[in-house]
C-alpha atoms as a PDB file:
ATOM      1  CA  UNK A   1     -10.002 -12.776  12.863  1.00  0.00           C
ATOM      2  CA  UNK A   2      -8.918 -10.322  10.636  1.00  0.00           C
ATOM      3  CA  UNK A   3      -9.617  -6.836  10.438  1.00  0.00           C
ATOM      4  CA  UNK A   4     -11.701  -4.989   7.949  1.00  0.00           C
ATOM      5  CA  UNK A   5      -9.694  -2.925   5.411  1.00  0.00           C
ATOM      6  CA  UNK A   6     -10.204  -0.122   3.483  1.00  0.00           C
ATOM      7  CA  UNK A   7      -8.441   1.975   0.811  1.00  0.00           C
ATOM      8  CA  UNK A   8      -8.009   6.141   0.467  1.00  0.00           C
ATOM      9  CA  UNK A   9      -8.876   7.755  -1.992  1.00  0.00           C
ATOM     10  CA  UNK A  10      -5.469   7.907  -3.581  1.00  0.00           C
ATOM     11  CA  UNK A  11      -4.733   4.358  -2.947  1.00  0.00           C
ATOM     12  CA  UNK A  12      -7.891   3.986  -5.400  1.00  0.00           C
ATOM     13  CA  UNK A  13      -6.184   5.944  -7.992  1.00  0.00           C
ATOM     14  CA  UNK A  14      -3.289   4.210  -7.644  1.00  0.00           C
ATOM     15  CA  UNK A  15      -4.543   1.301  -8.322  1.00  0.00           C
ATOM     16  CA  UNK A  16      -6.535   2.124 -11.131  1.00  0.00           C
ATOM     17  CA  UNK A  17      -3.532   3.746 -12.615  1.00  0.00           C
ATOM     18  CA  UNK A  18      -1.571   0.138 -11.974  1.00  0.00           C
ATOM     19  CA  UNK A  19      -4.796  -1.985 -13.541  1.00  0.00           C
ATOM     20  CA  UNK A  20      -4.495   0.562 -16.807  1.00  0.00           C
ATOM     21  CA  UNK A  21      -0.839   0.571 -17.220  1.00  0.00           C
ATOM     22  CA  UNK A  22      -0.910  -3.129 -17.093  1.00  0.00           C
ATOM     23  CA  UNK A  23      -3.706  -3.379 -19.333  1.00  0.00           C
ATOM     24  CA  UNK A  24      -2.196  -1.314 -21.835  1.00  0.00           C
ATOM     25  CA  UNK A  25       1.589  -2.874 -21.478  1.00  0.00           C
ATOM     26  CA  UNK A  26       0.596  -6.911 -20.871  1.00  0.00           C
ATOM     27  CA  UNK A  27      -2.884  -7.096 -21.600  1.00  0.00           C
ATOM     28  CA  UNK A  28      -6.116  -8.355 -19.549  1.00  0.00           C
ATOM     29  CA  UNK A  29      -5.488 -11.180 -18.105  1.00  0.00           C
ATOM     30  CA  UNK A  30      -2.040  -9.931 -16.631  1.00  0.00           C
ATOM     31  CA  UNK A  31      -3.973  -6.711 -15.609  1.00  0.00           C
ATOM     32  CA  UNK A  32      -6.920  -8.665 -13.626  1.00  0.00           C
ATOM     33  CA  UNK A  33      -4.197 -10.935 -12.178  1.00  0.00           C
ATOM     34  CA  UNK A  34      -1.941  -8.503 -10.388  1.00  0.00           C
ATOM     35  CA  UNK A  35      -4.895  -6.076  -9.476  1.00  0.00           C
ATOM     36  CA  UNK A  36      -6.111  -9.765  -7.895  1.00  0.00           C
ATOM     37  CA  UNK A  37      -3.011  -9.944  -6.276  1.00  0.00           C
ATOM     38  CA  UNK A  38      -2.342  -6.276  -4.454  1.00  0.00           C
ATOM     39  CA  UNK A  39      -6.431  -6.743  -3.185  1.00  0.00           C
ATOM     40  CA  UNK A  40      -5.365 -10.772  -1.911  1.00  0.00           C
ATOM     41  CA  UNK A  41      -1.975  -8.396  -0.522  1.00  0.00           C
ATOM     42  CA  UNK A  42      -4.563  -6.467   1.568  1.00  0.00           C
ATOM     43  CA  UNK A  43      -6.739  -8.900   2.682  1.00  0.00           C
ATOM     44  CA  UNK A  44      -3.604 -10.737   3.963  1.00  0.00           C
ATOM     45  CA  UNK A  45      -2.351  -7.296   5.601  1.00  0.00           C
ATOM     46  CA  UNK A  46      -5.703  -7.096   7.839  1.00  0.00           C
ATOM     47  CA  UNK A  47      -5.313 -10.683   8.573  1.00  0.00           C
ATOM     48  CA  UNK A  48      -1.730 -10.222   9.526  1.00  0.00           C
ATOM     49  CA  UNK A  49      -0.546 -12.927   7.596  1.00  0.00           C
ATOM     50  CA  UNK A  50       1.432 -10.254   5.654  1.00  0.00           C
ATOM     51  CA  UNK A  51       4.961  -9.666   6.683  1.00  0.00           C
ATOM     52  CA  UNK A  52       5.029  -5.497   6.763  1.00  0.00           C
ATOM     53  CA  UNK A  53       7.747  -3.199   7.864  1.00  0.00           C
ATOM     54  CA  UNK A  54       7.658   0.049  10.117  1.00  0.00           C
ATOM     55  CA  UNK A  55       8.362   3.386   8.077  1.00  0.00           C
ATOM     56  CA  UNK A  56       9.793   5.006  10.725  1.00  0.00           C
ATOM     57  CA  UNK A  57      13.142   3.562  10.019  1.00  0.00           C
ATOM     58  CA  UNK A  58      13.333   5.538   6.604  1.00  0.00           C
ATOM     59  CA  UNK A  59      10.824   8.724   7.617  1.00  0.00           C
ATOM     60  CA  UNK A  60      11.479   9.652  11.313  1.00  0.00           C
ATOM     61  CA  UNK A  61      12.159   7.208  14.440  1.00  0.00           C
ATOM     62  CA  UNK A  62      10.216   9.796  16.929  1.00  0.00           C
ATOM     63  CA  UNK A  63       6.848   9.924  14.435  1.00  0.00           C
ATOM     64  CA  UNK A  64       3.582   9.491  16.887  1.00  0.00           C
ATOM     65  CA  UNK A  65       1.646   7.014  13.876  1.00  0.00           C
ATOM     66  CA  UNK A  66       3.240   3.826  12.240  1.00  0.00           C
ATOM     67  CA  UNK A  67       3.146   4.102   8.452  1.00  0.00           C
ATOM     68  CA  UNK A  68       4.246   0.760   7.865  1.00  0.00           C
ATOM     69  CA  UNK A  69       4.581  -1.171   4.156  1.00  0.00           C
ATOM     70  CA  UNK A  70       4.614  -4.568   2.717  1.00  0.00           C
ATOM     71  CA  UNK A  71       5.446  -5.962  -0.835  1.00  0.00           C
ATOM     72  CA  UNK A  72       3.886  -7.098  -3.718  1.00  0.00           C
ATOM     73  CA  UNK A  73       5.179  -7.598  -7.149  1.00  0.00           C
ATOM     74  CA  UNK A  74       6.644  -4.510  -7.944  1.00  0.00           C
ATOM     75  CA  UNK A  75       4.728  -2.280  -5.660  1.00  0.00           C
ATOM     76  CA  UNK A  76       4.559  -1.321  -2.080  1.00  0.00           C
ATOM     77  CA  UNK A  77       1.523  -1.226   0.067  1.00  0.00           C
ATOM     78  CA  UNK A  78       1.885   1.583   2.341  1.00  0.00           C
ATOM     79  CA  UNK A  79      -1.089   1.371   5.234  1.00  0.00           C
ATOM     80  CA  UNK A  80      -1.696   2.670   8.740  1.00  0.00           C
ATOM     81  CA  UNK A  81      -3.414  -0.024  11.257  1.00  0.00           C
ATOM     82  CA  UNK A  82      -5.948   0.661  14.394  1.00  0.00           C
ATOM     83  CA  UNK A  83      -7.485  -1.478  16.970  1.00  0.00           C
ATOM     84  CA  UNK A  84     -10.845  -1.402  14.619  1.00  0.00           C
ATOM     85  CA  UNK A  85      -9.362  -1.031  11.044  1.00  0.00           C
ATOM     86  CA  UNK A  86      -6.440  -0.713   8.436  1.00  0.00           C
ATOM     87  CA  UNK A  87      -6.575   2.131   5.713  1.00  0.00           C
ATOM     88  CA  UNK A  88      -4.463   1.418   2.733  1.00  0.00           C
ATOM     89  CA  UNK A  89      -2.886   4.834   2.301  1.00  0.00           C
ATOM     90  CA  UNK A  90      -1.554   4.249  -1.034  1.00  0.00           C
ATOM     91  CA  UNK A  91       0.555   1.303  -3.684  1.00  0.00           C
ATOM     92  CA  UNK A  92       4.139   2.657  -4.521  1.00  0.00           C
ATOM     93  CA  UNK A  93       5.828   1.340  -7.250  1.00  0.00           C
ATOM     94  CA  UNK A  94       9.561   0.119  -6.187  1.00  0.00           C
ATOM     95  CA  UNK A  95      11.086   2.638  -8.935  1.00  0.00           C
ATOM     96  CA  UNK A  96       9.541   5.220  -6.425  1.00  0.00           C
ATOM     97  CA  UNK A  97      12.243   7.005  -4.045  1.00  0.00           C
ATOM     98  CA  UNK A  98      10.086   5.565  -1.426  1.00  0.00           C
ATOM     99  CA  UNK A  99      11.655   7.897   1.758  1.00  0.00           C
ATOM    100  CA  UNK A 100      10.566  11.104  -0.088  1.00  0.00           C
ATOM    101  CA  UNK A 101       7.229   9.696  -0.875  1.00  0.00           C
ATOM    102  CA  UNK A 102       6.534   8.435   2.896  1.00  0.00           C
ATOM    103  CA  UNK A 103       7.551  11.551   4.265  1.00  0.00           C
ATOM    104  CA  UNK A 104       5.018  13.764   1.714  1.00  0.00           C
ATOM    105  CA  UNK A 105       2.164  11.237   3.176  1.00  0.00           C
ATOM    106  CA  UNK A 106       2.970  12.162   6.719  1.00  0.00           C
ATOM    107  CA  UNK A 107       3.399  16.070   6.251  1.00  0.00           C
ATOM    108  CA  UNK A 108       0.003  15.608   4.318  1.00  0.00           C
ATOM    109  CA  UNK A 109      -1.668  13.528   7.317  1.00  0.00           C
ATOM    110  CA  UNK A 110      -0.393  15.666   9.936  1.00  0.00           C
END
């Protein structure tokens, strides 16, 4: 059964931010499509039917949480997962330097 799922509040901006910039550069349609697919990419995550990777690997192999990520289009979904939920932490685009960006979240959630 999958999990209920929620998103922070900068995983909200991001992807408001992604649904305008796609908007603006491919129009409507392409905008409602992708933001359709990163909230399918979520649903999938709290099912587990989403492949995801640990971000300990690229952050720090001794961290206490998992920070772990999976893709979708052009963007990563980074997300932390619990017994009772997952919280979508934020959407990276892949032009991000993803390490840097994973370590800021932890120093910011510690």
């Amino acid at each position: 059964m999958p999990k209920p799922w929620r998103l922070t509040r900068q995983a909200e901006a991001s992807l408001l931010d992604i649904a305008l910039w796609t908007l603006e550069t491919f129009g409507p349609r392409q905008a409602q499509a992708y933001e359709e697919d990163l909230i399918a990419r979520c649903s999938g995550i709290a099912s587990g039917s989403v492949p995801s990777q640990s971000c300990r690997a690229i952050i720090d192999p001794d961290l206490k949480a998992d920070l772990r990520f999976a893709r979708s289009g052009q963007h990563f979904i980074v997300f932390v997962e619990d017994e009772a939920c997952v919280i979508i932490v934020d959407f990276l685009h892949s032009r991000n330097d993803l390490p840097t960006k994973l370590v800021r979240m932890r120093r910011n959630e510690q």
